[in-house]
PDB file of N, CA and C in Angstrom:
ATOM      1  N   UNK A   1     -21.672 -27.933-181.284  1.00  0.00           N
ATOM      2  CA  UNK A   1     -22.841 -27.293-180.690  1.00  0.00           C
ATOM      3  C   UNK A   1     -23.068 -25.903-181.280  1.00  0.00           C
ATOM      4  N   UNK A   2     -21.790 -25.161-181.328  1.00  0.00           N
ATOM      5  CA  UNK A   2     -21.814 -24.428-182.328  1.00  0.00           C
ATOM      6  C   UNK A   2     -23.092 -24.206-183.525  1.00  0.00           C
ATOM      7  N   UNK A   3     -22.745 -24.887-184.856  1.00  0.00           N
ATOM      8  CA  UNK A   3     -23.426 -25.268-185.914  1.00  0.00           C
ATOM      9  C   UNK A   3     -24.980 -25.188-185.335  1.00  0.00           C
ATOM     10  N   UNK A   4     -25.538 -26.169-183.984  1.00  0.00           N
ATOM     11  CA  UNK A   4     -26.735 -26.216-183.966  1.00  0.00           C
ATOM     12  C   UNK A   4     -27.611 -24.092-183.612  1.00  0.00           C
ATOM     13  N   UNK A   5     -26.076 -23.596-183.054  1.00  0.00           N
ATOM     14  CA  UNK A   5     -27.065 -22.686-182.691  1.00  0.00           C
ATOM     15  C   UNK A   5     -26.941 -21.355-184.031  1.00  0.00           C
ATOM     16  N   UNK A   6     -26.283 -21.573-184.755  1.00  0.00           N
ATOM     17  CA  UNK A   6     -26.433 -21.108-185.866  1.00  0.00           C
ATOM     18  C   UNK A   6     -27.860 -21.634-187.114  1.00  0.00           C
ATOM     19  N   UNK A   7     -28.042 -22.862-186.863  1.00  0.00           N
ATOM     20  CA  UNK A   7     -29.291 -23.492-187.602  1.00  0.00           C
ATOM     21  C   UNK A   7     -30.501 -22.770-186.821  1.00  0.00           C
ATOM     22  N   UNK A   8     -30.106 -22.291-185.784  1.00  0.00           N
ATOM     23  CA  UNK A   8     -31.589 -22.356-184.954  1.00  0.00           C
ATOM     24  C   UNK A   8     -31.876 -20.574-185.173  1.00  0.00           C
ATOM     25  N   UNK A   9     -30.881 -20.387-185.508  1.00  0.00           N
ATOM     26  CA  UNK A   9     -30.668 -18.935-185.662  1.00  0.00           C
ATOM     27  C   UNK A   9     -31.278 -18.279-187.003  1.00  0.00           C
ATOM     28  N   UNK A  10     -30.369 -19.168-187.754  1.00  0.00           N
ATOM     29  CA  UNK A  10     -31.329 -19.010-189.575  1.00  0.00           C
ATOM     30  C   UNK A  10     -32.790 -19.104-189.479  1.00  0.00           C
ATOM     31  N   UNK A  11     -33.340 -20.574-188.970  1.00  0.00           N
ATOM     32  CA  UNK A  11     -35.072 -20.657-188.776  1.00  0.00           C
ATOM     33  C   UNK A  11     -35.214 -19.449-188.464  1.00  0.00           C
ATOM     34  N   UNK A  12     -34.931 -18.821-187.463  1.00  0.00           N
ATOM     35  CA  UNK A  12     -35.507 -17.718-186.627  1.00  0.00           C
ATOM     36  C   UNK A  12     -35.714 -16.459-187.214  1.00  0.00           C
ATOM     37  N   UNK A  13     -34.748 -15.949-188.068  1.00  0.00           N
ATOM     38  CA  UNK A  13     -34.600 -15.396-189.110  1.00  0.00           C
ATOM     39  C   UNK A  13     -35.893 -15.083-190.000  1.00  0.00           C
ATOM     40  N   UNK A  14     -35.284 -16.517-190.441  1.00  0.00           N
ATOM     41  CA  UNK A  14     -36.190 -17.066-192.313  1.00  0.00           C
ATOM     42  C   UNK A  14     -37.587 -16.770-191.551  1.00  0.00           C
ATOM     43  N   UNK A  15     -38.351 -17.286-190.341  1.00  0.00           N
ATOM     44  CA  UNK A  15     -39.398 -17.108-189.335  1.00  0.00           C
ATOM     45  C   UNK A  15     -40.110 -15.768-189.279  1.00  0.00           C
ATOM     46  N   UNK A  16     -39.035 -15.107-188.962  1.00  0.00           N
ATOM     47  CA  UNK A  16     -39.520 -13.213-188.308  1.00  0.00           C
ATOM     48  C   UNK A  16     -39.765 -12.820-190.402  1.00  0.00           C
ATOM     49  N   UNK A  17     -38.711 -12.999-190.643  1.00  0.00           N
ATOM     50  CA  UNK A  17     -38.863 -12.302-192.386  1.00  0.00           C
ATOM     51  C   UNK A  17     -40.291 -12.746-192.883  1.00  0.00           C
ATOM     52  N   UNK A  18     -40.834 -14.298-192.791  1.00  0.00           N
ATOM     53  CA  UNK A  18     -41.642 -14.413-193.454  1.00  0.00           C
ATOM     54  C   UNK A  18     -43.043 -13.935-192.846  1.00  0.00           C
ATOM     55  N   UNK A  19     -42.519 -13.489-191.616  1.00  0.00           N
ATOM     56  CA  UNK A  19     -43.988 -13.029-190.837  1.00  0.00           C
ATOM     57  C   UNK A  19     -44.118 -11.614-191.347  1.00  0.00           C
ATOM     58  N   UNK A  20     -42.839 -10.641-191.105  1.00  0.00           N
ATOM     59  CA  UNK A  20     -42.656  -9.453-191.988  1.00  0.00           C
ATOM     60  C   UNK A  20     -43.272  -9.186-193.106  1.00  0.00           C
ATOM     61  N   UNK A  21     -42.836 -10.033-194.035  1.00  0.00           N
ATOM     62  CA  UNK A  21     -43.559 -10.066-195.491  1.00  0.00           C
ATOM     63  C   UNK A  21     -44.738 -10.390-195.491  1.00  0.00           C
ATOM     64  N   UNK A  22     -45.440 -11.521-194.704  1.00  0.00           N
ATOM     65  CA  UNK A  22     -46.861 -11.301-194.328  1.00  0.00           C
ATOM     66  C   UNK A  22     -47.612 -10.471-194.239  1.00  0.00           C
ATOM     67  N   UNK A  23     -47.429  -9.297-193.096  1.00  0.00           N
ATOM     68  CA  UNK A  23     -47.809  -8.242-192.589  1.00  0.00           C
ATOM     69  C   UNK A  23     -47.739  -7.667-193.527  1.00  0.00           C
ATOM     70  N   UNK A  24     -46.835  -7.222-194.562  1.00  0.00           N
ATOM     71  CA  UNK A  24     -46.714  -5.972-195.460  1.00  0.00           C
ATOM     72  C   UNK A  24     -47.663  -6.190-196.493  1.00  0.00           C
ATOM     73  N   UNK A  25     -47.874  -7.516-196.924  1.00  0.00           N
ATOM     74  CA  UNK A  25     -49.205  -8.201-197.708  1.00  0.00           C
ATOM     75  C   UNK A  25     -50.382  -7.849-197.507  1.00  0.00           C
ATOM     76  N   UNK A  26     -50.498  -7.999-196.023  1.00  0.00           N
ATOM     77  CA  UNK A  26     -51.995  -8.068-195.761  1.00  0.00           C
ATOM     78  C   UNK A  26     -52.016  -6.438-195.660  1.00  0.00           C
ATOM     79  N   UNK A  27     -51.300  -5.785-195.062  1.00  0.00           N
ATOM     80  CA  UNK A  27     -51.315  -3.637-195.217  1.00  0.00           C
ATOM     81  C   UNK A  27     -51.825  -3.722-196.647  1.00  0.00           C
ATOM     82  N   UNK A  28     -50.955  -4.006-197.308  1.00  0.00           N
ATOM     83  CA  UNK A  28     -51.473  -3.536-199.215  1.00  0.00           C
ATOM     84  C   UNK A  28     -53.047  -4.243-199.228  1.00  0.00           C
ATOM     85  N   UNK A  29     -53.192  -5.194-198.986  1.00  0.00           N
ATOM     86  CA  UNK A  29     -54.305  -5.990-198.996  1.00  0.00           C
ATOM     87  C   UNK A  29     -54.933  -4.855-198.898  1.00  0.00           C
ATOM     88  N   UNK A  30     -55.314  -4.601-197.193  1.00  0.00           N
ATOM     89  CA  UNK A  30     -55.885  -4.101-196.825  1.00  0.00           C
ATOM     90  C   UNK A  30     -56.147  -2.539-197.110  1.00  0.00           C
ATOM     91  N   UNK A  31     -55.392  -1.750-197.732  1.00  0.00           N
ATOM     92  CA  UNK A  31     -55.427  -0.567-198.421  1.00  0.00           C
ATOM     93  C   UNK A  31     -56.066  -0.428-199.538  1.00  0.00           C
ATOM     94  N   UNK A  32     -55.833  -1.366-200.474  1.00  0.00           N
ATOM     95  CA  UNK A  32     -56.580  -1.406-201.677  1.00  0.00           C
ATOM     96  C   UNK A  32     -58.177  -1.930-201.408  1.00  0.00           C
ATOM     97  N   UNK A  33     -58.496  -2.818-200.654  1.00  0.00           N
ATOM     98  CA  UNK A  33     -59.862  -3.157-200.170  1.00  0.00           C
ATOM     99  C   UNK A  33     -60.544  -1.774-199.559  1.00  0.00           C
ATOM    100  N   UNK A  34     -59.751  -0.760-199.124  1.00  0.00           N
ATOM    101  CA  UNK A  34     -60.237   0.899-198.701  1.00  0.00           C
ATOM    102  C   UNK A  34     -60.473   1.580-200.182  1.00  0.00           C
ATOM    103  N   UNK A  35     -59.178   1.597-200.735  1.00  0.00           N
ATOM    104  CA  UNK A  35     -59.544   2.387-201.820  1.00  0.00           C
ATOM    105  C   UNK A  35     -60.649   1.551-202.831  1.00  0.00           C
ATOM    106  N   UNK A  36     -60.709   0.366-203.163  1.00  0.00           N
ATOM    107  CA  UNK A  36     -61.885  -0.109-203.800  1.00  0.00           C
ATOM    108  C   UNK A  36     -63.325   0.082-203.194  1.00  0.00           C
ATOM    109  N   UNK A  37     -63.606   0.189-202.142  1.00  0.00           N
ATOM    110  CA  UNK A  37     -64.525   0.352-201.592  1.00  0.00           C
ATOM    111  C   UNK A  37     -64.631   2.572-201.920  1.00  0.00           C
ATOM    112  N   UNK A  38     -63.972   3.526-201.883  1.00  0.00           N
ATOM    113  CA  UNK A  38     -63.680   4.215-202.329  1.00  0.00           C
ATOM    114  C   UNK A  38     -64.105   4.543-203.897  1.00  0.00           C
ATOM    115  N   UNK A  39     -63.594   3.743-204.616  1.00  0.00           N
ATOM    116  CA  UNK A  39     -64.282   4.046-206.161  1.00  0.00           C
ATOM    117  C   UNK A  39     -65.981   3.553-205.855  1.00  0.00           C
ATOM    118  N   UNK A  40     -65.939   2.254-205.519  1.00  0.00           N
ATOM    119  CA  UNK A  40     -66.929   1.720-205.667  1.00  0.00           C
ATOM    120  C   UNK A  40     -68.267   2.831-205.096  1.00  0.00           C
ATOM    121  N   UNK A  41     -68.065   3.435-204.213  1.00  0.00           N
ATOM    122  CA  UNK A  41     -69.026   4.231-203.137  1.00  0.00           C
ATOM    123  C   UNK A  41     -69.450   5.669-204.371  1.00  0.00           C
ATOM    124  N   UNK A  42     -68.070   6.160-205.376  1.00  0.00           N
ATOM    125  CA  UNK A  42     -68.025   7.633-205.945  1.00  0.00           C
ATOM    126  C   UNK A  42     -69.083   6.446-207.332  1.00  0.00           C
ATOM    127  N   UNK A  43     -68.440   5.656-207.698  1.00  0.00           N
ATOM    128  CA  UNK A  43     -69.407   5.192-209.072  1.00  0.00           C
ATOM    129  C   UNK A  43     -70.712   5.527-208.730  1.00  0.00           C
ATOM    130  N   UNK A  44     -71.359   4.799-207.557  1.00  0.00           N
ATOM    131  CA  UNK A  44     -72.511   4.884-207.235  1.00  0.00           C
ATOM    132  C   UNK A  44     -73.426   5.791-206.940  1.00  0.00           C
ATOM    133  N   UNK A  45     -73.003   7.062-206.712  1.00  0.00           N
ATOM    134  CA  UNK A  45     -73.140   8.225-206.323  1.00  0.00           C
ATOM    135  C   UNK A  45     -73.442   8.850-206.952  1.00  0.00           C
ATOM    136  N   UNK A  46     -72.241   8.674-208.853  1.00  0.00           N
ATOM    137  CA  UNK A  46     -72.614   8.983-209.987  1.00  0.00           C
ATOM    138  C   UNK A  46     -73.375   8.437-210.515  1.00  0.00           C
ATOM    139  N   UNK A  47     -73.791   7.010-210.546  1.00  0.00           N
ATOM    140  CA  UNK A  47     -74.891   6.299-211.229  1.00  0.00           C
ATOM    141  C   UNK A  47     -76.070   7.092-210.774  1.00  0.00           C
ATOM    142  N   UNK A  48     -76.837   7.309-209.149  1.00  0.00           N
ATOM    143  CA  UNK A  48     -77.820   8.079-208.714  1.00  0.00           C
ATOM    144  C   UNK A  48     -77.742   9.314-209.029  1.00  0.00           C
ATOM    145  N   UNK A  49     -76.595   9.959-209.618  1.00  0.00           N
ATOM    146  CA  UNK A  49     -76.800  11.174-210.621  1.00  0.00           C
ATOM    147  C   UNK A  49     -77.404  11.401-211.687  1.00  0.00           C
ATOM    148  N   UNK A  50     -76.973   9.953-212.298  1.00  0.00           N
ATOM    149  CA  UNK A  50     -77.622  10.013-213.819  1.00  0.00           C
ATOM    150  C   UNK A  50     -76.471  10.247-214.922  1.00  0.00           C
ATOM    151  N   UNK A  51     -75.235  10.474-214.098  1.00  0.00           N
ATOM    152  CA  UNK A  51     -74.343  10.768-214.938  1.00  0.00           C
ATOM    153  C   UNK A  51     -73.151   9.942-215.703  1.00  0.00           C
ATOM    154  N   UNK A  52     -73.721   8.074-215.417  1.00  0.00           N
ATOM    155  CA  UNK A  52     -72.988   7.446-216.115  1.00  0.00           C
ATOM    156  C   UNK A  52     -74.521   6.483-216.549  1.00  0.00           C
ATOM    157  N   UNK A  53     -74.419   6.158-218.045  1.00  0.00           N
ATOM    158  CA  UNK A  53     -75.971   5.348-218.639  1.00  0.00           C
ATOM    159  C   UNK A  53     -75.309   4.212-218.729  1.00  0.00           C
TER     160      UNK A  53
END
């Protein structure tokens, strides 16, 4: 019985980690979708300048 609660233990584990690593995915995701939106907003700003042809 042992063994089973060690198996159930690993899932649980391997479970929380891969949700972990999820989350840290979608943060970067989601940071770079800020900063792209960021360039994207300064290009444009400069285009209505006149200062990129």
């Amino acid at each position: 019985m042992q063994e089973f609660t060690y198996l159930v233990a690993a899932y649980a584990i391997a479970w929380v980690g891969l949700f972990i690593y999820l989350a840290i995915v979608t943060l970067r995701i989601q940071g770079l979708r800020t900063e792209l939106a960021v360039v994207e907003e300064q290009m444009r700003e400069q285009q209505e300048k006149g200062d990129i042809h």
